[in-house]
Protein backbone atom coordinates (compact mmCIF):
# COMPACT_ATOMS: atom_id res chain seq x y z
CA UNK A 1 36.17 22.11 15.22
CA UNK A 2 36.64 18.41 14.95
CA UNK A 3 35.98 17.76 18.74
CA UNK A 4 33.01 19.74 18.29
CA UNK A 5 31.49 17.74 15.05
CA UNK A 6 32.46 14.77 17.14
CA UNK A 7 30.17 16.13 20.07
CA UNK A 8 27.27 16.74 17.59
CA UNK A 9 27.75 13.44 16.19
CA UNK A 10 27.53 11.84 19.45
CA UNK A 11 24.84 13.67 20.84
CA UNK A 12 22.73 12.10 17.40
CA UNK A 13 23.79 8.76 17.97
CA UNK A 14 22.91 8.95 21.65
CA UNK A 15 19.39 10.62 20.46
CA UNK A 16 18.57 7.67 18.23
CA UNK A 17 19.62 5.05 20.65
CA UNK A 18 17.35 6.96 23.31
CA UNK A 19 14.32 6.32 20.90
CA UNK A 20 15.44 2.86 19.69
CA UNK A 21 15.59 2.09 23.46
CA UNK A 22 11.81 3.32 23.84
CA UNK A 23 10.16 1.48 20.78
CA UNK A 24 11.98 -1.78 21.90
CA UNK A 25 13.96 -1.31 18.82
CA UNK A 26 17.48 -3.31 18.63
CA UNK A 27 20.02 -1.22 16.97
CA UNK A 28 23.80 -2.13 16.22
CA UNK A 29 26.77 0.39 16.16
CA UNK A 30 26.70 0.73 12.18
CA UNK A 31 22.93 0.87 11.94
CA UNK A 32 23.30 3.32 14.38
CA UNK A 33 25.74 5.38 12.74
CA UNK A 34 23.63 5.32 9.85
CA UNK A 35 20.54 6.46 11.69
CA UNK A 36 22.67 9.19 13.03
CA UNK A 37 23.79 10.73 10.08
CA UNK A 38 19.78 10.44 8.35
CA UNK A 39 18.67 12.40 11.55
CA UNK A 40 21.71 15.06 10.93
CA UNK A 41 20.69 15.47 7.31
CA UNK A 42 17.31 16.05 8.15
CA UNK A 43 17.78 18.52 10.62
CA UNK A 44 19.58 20.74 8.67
CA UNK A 45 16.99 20.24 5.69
CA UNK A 46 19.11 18.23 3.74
CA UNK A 47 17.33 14.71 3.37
CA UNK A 48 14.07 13.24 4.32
CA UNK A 49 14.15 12.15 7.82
CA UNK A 50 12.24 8.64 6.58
CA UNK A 51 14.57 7.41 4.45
CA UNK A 52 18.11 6.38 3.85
CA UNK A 53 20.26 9.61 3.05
CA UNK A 54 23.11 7.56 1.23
CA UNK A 55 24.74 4.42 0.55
CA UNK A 56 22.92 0.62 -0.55
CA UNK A 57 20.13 -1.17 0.82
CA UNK A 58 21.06 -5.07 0.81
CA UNK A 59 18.06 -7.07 -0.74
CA UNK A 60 18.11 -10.29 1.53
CA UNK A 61 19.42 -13.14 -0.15
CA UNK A 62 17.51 -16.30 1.28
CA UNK A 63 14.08 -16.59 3.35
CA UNK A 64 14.42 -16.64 6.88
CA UNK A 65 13.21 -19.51 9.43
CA UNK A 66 9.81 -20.77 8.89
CA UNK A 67 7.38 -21.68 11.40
CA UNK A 68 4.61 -22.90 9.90
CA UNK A 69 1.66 -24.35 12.44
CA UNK A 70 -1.42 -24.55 10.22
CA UNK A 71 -1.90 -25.57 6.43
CA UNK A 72 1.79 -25.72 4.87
CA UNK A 73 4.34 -23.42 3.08
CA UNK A 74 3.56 -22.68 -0.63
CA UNK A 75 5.98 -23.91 -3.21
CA UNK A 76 5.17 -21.62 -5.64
CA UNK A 77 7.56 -20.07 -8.27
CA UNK A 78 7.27 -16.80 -7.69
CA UNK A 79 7.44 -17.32 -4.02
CA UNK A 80 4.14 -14.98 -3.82
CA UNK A 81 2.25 -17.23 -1.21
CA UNK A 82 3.14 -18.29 2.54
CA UNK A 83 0.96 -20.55 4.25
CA UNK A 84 -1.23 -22.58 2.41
CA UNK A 85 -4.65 -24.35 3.51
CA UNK A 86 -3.87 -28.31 2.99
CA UNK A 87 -7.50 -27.68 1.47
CA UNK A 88 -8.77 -24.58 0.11
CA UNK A 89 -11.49 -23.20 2.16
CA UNK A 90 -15.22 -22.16 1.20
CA UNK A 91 -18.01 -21.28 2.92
CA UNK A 92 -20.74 -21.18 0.02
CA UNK A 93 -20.77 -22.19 -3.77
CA UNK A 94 -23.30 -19.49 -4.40
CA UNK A 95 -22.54 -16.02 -4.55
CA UNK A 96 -20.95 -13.08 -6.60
CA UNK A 97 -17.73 -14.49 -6.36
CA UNK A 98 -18.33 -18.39 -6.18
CA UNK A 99 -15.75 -20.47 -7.55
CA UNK A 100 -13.26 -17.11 -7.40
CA UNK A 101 -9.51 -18.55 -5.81
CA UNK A 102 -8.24 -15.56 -3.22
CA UNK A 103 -4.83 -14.87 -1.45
CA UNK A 104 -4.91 -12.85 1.55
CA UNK A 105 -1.77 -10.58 2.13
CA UNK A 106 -0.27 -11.81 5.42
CA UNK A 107 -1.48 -8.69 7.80
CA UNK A 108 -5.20 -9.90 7.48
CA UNK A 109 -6.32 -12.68 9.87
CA UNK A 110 -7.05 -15.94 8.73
CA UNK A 111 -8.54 -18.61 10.66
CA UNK A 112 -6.19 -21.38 11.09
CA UNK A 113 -3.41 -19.97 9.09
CA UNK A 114 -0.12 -18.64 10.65
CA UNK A 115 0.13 -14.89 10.04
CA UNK A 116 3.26 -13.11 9.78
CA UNK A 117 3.21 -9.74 8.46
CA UNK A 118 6.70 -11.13 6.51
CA UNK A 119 8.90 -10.60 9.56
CA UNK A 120 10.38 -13.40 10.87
CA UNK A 121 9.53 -11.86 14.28
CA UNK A 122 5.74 -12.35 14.09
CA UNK A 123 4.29 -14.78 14.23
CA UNK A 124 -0.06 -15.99 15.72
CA UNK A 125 -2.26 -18.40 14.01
CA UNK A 126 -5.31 -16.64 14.44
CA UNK A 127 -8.72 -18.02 15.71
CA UNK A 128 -10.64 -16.03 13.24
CA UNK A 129 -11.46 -14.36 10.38
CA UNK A 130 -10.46 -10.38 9.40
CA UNK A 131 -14.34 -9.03 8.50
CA UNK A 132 -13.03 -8.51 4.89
CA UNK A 133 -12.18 -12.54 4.70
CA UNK A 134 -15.07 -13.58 6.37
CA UNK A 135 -17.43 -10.98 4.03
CA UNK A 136 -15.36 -12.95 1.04
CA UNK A 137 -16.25 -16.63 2.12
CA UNK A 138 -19.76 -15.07 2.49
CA UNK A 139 -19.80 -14.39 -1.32
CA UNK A 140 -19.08 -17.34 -2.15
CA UNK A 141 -15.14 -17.06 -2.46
CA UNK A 142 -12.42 -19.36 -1.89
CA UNK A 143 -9.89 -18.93 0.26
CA UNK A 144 -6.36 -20.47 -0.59
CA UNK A 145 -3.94 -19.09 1.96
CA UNK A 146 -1.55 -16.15 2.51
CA UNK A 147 0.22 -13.66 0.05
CA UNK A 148 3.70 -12.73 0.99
CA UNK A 149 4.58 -9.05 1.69
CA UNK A 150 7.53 -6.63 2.86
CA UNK A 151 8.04 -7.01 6.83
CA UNK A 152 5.23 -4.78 8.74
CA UNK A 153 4.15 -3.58 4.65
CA UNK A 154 7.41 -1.21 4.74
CA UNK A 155 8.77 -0.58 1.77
CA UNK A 156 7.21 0.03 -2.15
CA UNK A 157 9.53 -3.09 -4.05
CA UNK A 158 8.65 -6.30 -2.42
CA UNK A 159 12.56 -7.43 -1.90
CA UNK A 160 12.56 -7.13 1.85
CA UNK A 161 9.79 -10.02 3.25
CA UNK A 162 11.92 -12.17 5.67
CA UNK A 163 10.73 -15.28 3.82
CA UNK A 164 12.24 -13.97 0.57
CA UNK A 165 11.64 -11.62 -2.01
CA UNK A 166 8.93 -12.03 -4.09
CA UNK A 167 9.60 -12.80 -8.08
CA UNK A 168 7.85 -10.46 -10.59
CA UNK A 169 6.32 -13.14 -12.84
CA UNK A 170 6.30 -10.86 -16.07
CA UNK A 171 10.34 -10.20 -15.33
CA UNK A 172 12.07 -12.38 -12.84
CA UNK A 173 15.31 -9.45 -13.23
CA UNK A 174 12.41 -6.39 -12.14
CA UNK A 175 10.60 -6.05 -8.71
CA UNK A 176 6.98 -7.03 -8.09
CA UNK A 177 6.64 -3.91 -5.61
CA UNK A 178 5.16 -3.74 -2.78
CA UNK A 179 4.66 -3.95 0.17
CA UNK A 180 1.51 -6.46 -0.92
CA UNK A 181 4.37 -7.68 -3.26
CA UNK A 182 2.36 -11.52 -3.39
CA UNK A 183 -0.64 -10.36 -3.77
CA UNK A 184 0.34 -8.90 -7.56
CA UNK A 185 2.28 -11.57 -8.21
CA UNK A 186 0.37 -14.74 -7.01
CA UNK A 187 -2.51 -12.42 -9.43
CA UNK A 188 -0.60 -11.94 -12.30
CA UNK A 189 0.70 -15.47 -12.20
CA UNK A 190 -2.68 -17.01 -12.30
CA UNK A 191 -2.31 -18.46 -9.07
CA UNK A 192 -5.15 -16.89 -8.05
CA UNK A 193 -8.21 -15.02 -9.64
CA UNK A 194 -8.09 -12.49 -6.68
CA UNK A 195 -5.91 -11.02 -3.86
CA UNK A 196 -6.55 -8.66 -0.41
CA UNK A 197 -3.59 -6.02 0.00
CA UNK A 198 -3.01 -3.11 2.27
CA UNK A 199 -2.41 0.31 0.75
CA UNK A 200 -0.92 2.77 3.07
CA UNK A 201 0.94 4.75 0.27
CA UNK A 202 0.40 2.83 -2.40
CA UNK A 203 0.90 -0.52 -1.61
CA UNK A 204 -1.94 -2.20 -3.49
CA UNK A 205 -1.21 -0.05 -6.30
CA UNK A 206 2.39 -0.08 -6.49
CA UNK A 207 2.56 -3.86 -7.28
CA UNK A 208 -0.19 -4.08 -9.42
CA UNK A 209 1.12 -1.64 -11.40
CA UNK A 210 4.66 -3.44 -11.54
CA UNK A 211 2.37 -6.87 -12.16
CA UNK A 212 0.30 -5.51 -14.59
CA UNK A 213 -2.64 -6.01 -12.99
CA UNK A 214 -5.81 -4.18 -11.27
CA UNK A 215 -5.43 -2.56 -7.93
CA UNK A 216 -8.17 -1.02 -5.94
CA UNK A 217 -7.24 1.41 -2.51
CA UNK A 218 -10.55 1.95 -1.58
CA UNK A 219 -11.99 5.61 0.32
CA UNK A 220 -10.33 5.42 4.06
CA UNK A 221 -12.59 3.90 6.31
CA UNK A 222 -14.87 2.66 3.19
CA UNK A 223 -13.57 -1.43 4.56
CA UNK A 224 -13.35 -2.19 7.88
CA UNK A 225 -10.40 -3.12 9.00
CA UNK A 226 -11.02 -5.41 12.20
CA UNK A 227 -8.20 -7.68 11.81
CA UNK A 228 -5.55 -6.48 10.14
CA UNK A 229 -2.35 -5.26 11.59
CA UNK A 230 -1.98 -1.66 10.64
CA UNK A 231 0.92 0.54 9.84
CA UNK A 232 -0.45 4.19 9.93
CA UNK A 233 -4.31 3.97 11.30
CA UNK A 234 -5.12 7.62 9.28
CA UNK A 235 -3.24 6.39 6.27
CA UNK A 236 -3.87 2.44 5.89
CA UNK A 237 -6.69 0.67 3.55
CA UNK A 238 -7.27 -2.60 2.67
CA UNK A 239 -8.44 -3.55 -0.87
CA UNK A 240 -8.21 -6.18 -3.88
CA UNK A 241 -6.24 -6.99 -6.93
CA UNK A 242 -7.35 -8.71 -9.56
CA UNK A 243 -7.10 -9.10 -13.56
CA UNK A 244 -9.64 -7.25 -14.49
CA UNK A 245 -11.62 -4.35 -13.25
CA UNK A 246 -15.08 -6.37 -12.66
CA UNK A 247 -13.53 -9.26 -10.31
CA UNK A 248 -12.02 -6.10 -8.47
CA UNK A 249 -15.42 -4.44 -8.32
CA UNK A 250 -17.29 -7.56 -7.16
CA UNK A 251 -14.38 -7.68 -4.45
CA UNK A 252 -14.90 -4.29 -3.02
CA UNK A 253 -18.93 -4.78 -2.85
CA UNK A 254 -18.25 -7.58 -0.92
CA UNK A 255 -15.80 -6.27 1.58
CA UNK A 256 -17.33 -2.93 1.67
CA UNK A 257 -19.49 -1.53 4.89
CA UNK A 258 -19.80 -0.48 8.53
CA UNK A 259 -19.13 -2.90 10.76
CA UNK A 260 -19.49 -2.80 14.35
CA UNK A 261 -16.24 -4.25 15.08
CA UNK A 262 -14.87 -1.22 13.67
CA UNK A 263 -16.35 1.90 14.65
CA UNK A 264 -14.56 3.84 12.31
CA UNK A 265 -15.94 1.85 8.56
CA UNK A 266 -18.61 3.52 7.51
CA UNK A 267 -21.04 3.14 4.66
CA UNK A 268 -19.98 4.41 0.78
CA UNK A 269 -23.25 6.39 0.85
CA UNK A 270 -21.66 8.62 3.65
CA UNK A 271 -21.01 12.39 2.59
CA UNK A 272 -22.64 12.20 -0.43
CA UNK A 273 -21.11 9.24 -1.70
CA UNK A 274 -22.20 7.01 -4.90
CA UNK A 275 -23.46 3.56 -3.96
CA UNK A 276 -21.17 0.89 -5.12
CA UNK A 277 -24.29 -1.78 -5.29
CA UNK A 278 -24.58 -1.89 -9.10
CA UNK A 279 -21.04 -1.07 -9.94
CA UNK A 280 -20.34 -4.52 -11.80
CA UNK A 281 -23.41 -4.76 -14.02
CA UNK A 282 -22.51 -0.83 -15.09
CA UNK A 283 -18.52 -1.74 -15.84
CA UNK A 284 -20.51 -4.23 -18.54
CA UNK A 285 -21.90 -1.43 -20.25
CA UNK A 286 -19.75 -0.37 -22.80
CA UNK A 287 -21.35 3.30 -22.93
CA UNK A 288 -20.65 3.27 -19.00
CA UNK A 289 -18.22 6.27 -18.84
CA UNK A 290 -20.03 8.34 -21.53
CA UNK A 291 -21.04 11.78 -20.13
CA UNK A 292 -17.84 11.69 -17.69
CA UNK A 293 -14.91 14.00 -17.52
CA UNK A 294 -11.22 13.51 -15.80
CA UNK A 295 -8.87 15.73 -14.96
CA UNK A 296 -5.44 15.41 -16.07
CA UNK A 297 -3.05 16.94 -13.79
CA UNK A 298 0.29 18.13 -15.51
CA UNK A 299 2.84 18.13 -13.13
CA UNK A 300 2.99 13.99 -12.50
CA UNK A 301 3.45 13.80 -16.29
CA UNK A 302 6.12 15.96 -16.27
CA UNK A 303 8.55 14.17 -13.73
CA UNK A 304 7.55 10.72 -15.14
CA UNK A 305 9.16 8.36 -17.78
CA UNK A 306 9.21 9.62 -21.08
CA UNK A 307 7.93 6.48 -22.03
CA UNK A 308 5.49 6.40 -19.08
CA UNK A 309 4.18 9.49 -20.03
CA UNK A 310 3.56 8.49 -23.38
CA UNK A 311 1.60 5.40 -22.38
CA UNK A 312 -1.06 7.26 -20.61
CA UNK A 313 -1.46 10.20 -22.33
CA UNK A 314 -2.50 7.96 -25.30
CA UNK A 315 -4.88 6.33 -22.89
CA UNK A 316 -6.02 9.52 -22.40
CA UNK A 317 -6.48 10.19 -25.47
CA UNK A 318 -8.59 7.17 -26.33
CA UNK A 319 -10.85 7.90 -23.74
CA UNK A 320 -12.57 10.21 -25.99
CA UNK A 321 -13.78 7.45 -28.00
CA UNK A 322 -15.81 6.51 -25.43
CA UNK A 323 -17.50 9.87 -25.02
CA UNK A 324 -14.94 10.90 -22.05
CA UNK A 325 -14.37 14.26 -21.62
CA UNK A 326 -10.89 15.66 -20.67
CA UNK A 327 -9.45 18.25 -19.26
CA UNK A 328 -6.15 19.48 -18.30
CA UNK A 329 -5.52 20.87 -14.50
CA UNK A 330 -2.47 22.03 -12.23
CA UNK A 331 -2.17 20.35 -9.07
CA UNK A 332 0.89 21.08 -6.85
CA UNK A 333 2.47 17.81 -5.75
CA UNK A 334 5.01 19.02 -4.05
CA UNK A 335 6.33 18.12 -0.30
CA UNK A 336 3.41 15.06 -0.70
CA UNK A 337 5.79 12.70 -0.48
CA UNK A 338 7.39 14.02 2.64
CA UNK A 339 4.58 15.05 4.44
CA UNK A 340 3.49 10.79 3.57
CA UNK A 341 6.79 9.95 4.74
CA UNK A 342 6.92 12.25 7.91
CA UNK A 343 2.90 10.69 9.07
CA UNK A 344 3.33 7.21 8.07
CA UNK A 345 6.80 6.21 10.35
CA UNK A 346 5.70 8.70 12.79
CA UNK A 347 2.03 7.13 13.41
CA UNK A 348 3.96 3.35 13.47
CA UNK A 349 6.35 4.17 16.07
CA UNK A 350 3.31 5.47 18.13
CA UNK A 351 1.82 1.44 17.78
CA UNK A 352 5.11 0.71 18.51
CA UNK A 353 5.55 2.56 21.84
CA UNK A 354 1.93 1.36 22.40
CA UNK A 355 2.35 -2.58 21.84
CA UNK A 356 0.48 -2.65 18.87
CA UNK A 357 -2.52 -0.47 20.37
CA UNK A 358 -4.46 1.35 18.04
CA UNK A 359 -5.98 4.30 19.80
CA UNK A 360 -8.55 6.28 18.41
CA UNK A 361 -9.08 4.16 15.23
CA UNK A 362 -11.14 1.30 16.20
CA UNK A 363 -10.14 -1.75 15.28
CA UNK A 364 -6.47 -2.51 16.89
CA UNK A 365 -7.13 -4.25 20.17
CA UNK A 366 -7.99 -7.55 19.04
CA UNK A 367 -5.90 -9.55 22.11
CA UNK A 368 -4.55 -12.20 19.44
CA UNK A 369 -3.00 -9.86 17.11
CA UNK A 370 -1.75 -7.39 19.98
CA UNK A 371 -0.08 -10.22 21.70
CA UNK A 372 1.66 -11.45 18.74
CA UNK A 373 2.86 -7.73 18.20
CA UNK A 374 3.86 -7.26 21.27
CA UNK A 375 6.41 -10.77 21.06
CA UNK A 376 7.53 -9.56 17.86
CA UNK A 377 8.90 -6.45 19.39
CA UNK A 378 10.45 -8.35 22.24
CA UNK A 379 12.08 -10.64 19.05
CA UNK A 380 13.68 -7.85 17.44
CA UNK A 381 11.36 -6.56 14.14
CA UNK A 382 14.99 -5.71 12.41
CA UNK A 383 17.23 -3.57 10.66
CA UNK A 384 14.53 -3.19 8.11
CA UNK A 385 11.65 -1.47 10.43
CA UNK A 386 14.15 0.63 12.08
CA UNK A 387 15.63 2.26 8.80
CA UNK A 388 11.72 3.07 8.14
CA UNK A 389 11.02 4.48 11.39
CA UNK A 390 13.94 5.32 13.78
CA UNK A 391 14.07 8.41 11.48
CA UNK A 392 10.91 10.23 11.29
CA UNK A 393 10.55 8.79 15.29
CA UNK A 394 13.55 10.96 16.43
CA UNK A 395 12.31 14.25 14.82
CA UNK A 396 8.53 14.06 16.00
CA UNK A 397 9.92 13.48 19.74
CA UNK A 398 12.61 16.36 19.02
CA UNK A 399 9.93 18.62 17.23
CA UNK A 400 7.62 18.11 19.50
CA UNK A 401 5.20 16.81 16.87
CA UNK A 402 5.27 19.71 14.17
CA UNK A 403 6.75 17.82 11.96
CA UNK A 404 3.81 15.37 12.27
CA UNK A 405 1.46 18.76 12.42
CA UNK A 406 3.15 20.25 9.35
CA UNK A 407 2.77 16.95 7.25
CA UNK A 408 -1.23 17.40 8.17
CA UNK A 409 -1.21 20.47 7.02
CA UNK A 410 0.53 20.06 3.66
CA UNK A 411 -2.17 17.42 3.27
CA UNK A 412 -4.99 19.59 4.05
CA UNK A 413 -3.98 22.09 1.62
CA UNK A 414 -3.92 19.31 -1.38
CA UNK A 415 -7.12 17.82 -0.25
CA UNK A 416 -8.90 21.68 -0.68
CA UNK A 417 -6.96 21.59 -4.38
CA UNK A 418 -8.26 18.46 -5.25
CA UNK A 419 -11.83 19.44 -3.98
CA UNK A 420 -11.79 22.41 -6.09
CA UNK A 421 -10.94 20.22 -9.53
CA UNK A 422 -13.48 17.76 -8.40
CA UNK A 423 -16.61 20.89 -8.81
CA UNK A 424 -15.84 20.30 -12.68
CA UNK A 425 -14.55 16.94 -13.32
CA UNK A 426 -15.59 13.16 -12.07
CA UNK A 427 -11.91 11.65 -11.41
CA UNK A 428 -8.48 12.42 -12.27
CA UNK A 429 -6.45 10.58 -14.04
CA UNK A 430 -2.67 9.96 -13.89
CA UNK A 431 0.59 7.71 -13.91
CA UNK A 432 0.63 5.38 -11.12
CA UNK A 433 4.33 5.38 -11.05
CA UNK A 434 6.58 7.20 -12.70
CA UNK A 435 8.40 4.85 -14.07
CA UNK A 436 9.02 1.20 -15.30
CA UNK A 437 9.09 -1.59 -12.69
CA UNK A 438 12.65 -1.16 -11.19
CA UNK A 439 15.20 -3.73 -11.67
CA UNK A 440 15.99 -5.87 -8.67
CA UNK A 441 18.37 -4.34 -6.40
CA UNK A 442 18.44 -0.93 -8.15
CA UNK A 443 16.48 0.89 -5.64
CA UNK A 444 18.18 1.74 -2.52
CA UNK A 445 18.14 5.62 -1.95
CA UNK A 446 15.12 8.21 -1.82
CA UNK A 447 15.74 9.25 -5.30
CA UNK A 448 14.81 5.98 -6.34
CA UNK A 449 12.10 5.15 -3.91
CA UNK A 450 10.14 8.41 -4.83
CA UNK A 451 9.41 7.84 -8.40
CA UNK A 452 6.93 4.65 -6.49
CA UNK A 453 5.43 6.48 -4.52
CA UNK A 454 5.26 10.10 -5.52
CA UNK A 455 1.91 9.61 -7.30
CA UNK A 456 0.12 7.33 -4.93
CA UNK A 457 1.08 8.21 -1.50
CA UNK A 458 -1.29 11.29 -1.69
CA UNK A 459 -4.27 9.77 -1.95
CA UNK A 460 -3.51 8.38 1.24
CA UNK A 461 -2.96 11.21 2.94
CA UNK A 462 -6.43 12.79 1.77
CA UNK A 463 -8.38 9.83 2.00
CA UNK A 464 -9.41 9.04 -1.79
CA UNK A 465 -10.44 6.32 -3.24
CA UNK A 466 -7.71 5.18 -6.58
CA UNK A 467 -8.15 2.41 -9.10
CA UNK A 468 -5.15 1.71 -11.33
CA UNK A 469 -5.39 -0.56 -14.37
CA UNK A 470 -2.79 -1.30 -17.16
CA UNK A 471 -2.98 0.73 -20.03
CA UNK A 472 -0.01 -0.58 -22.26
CA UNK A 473 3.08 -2.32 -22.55
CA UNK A 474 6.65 -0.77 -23.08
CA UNK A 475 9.76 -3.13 -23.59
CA UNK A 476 7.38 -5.88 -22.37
CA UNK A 477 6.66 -4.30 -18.92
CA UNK A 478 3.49 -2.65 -17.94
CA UNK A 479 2.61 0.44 -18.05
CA UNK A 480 -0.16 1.45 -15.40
CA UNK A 481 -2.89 4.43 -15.09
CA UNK A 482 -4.35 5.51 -11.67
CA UNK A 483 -8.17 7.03 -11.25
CA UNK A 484 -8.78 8.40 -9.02
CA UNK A 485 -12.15 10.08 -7.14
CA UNK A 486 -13.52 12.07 -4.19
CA UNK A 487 -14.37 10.48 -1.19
CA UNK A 488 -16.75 7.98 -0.98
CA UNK A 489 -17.07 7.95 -5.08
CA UNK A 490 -15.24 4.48 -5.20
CA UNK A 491 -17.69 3.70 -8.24
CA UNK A 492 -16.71 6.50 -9.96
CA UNK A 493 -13.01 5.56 -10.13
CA UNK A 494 -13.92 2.01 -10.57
CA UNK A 495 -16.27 3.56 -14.02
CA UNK A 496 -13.16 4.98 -14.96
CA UNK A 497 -10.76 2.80 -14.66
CA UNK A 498 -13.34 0.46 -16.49
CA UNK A 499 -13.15 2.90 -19.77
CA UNK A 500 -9.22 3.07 -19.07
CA UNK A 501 -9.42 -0.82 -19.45
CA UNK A 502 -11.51 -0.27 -22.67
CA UNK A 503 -8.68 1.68 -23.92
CA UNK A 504 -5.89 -0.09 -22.95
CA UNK A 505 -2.82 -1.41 -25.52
C-alpha cells in the first residue's frame, strides 16, 4: 500500500513540475511537495485546488531589491507608495478634480515611473500613460506616483508585495488588504485625496474596507483598461478609492468610456445602463436615494461577524430615514468562491503560458508591458505566484478545462438569481467582508482567506458594478457595507452607497 501512495504521490509531484516547467514557473522540492499534496486534496474533493490546503504562509519580513530609474522611492510610513515623481505631475489646474493628489496602484502605466506590479521580478518604466491616468491628468488631477500592491495583485491582505508589506494606518498590528493594499492606505493616511486599484475579486474593495475608506469596482468593461497588467481579463476592473463617495464618483466619470485602445470598454449607457454624467451633483442631494429600494440578501449576514453583522444591519436600518425601501431576499452564495478561485488562477496561467498576451480581451499587447512580463517570467515571479496558480493550472490541464467550464457555469446561474432580485429592487446591499480587518500574519489557510473574499469575489464573476463605504466602527476598526447594482447601473450603487454614507456611525 505504501509503495503504491508513494507512486501516487510521485506521479503529483511530477504533474506539477510538468506545468511549472510550461508557465516558466521555478519550483523547489518543498514548494513542490506542497503543490503536490493541494493538487491531491483537490482531486479527491477535499480542498480548493487555488489555495493552500494546510500549514503557514510566511509574511515576508523586509522589502526586496529596489530598482528605481525614474522619480525616487517613497519614504512614507505606511510604506503605501513606490516610486515617487521628484515633482508631482499635472496636466491642467482646471477640471473636476483640479488640485485632487492621486496614487496609481503599480499595474497601471505611468509615464516615467518604474512599474512593478510589487514583484521584484518586474520591472519597465513605461513611455506612457494607462488611458485611466491620462483621462485623470485630463481632469485636472495630480499625479504623485505609485501605490504599492501584492506581487501580480495575488492575494486579499496586502503582506506579500516584494517591497514590503503595506502598514494599515488605522492599526499598524491588522492588515491593510489587498491586493491594491497602498492604494487604501496611502488614502486613509491622507497621503493622498485619491487612489486607482484593480479589483479582480475584490481587490479595491477589500482594502478599503480594512482602511475605512471608499472603494469603487466599477461594471466590467465600464474603464478601459489599455495599460494595465491584468490578472484574469473576464474578471479584472480598475477603479478608485477615495474618502468619500463624491471624490470616488468624480473619479469614475473621469476614467469612464470606450476607448479605442480597448475594444472591449464600452460606454455606461450600454444595455440599458444609467448615465453616470450627473452622478456627483445628485450624491449632494440629500433626498438622492428617496424612492429607492435594496435588497438584503440573508445568507452573507449569516456567516459574517456577529459584530459585522450588527454594523450593517443598523445601516440598514437607517436607510429608512432617508425614504429607502428594504427588502429582505435569499441568494445562494455557495461554490462562488470556488468557482472565483477555479477562473481567476486558471485565466493567469493562460497569460502566463502566453507571455503576458491577452487574447480576446483587447488591451494586453502593449510591446512595453509584454516585454517586461515576459523578463519577469524568465526572473522567476516566486513562491508567491506559484502557490496562487500552480494549483488551479494543474487541474484545468488535467480536466481538460471543466473545471474552468463548471466555474462559468456556477456563475451564470448566480448572475440569473441576481437578475431576478434586480426586477424589484435598485441594489443590494451587504457586508463587504465578513469580518474585522485580520491581524497581521493570522491569515494563512482558505478558512481564513474566504471570509475576504466570499462577499466580493462574485461580483466579479457576473460583472457588477459594487461600491463599499464605511458604515461604523467596532473596537476602533471599520466596519464596511458593499452596494451593489446591475450592469452598467454604476450610478445606482454609487446613489446608494451615498445614503449608506448618510447613515454611517
Amino acid at each position: 500500500m505504501s509503495s503504491v501512495d508513494d507512486s501516487s504521490r510521485d506521479d503529483d509531484r511530477e504533474t506539477v513540475r510538468a506545468q511549472a516547467d510550461r508557465l516558466g514557473l521555478s519550483v523547489g522540492d518543498d514548494l513542490l511537495g506542497e503543490l503536490a499534496t493541494v493538487v491531491r486534496q483537490a482531486a479527491e474533493g477535499d480542498a480548493n485546488p487555488s489555495e493552500k490546503g494546510d500549514g503557514a504562509v510566511d509574511v515576508p519580513e523586509a522589502p526586496g531589491e529596489w530598482m528605481c530609474h525614474a522619480g525616487h522611492r517613497a519614504e512614507d510610513s505606511e510604506n503605501a507608495l513606490l516610486a515617487v515623481y521628484d515633482e508631482s505631475r499635472t496636466r491642467t489646474d482646471v477640471g473636476p478634480l483640479a488640485g485632487v493628489t492621486v496614487a496609481v496602484k503599480d499595474n497601471i502605466a505611468v509615464r516615467g515611473l518604474e512599474m512593478t506590479c510589487g514583484s521584484a521580478a518586474y520591472s519597465v518604466v513605461p513611455s506612457f500613460d494607462a488611458t485611466v491616468v491620462s483621462r485623470l491628468l485630463d481632469a485636472g488631477a495630480t499625479i504623485v506616483g505609485k501605490a504599492n500592491m501584492e506581487p501580480l495583485a495575488m492575494g486579499p491582505t496586502g503582506e506579500f508585495s516584494d517591497f514590503g508589506h503595506v502598514t494599515n494606518p488605522l492599526d499598524s498590528e491588522r492588515v491593510a488588504g489587498g491586493s491594491s493594499s497602498g492604494s487604501g492606505a496611502a488614502v486613509a493616511a491622507g497621503t493622498v485625496d485619491l487612489a486607482l486599484g484593480s479589483d479582480t475579486g475584490g481587490s479595491v474593495r477589500i482594502p478599503a474596507a480594512c482602511c475605512g475608506v471608499v472603494g469603487v469596482k466599477p461594471t466590467h468593461r465600464l474603464v478601459p483598461r489599455y495599460g494595465f497588467v491584468d490578472f484574469a481579463p473576464s474578471l479584472d476592473t480598475v477603479g478608485p478609492l477615495a474618502r468619500d463617495v463624491s471624490t470616488a464618483a468624480t473619479a469614475l466619470e473621469a476614467i469612464a468610456g470606450p476607448d479605442h485602445r480597448d475594444p472591449t470598454s464600452v460606454d455606461c449607457t450600454a444595455s440599458s445602463g444609467t448615465p453616470l454624467d450627473g452622478v456627483t451633483e445628485e450624491l449632494a442631494d440629500p433626498d438622492d436615494a428617496a424612492g429607492l429600494t435594496v435588497a438584503v440578501p440573508e445568507s452573507p449576514l449569516g456567516r459574517a461577524d456577529d459584530r459585522v453583522a450588527a454594523a450593517v444591519e443598523g445601516a440598514v436600518d437607517r436607510l429608512g430615514d432617508l425614504g429607502v425601501a428594504t427588502d429582505r431576499v435569499t441568494l445562494d452564495f455557495d461554490g462562488l468562491d470556488d468557482a472565483y478561485l477555479n477562473v481567476g488562477a486558471a485565466e493567469f496561467s493562460w497569460l502566463l503560458a502566453g507571455s503576458g498576451v491577452v487574447r480576446g480581451q483587447g488591451s494586453g499587447y502593449n510591446e512595453e508591458l509584454l516585454a517586461a512580463f515576459r523578463s519577469a517570467r524568465q526572473n522567476g515571479l516566486g513562491d508567491h505566484v506559484a502557490r496562487r496558480v500552480l494549483p488551479a493550472a494543474v487541474l484545468d490541464a488535467e480536466t481538460d478545462g471543466e473545471a474552468y467550464a463548471a466555474g462559468r457555469r456556477r456563475a451564470v446561474a448566480f448572475a440569473e438569481s441576481l437578475a431576478a432580485v434586480f426586477e424589484s429592487a435598485d441594489a443590494l446591499v451587504l457586508p463587504t467582508l465578513g469580518v474585522l480587518p485580520p491581524r497581521v500574519g493570522e491569515t494563512t489557510t482558505r478558512e481564513d482567506l474566504l471570509p475576504l473574499v466570499a462577499n466580493t469575489a462574485p461580483c466579479n464573476l457576473v460583472g457588477v458594478p459594487a461600491v463599499t463605504v464605511p458604515v461604523a466602527t467596532v473596537d476602533g476598526l471599520p466596519v464596511s457595507a458593499q452596494a451593489v447594482a446591475p450592469r452598467f447601473a454604476d450610478a445606482t450603487a454609487l446613489r446608494v452607497a451615498g445614503a449608506l454614507e448618510r447613515v454611517a456611525e
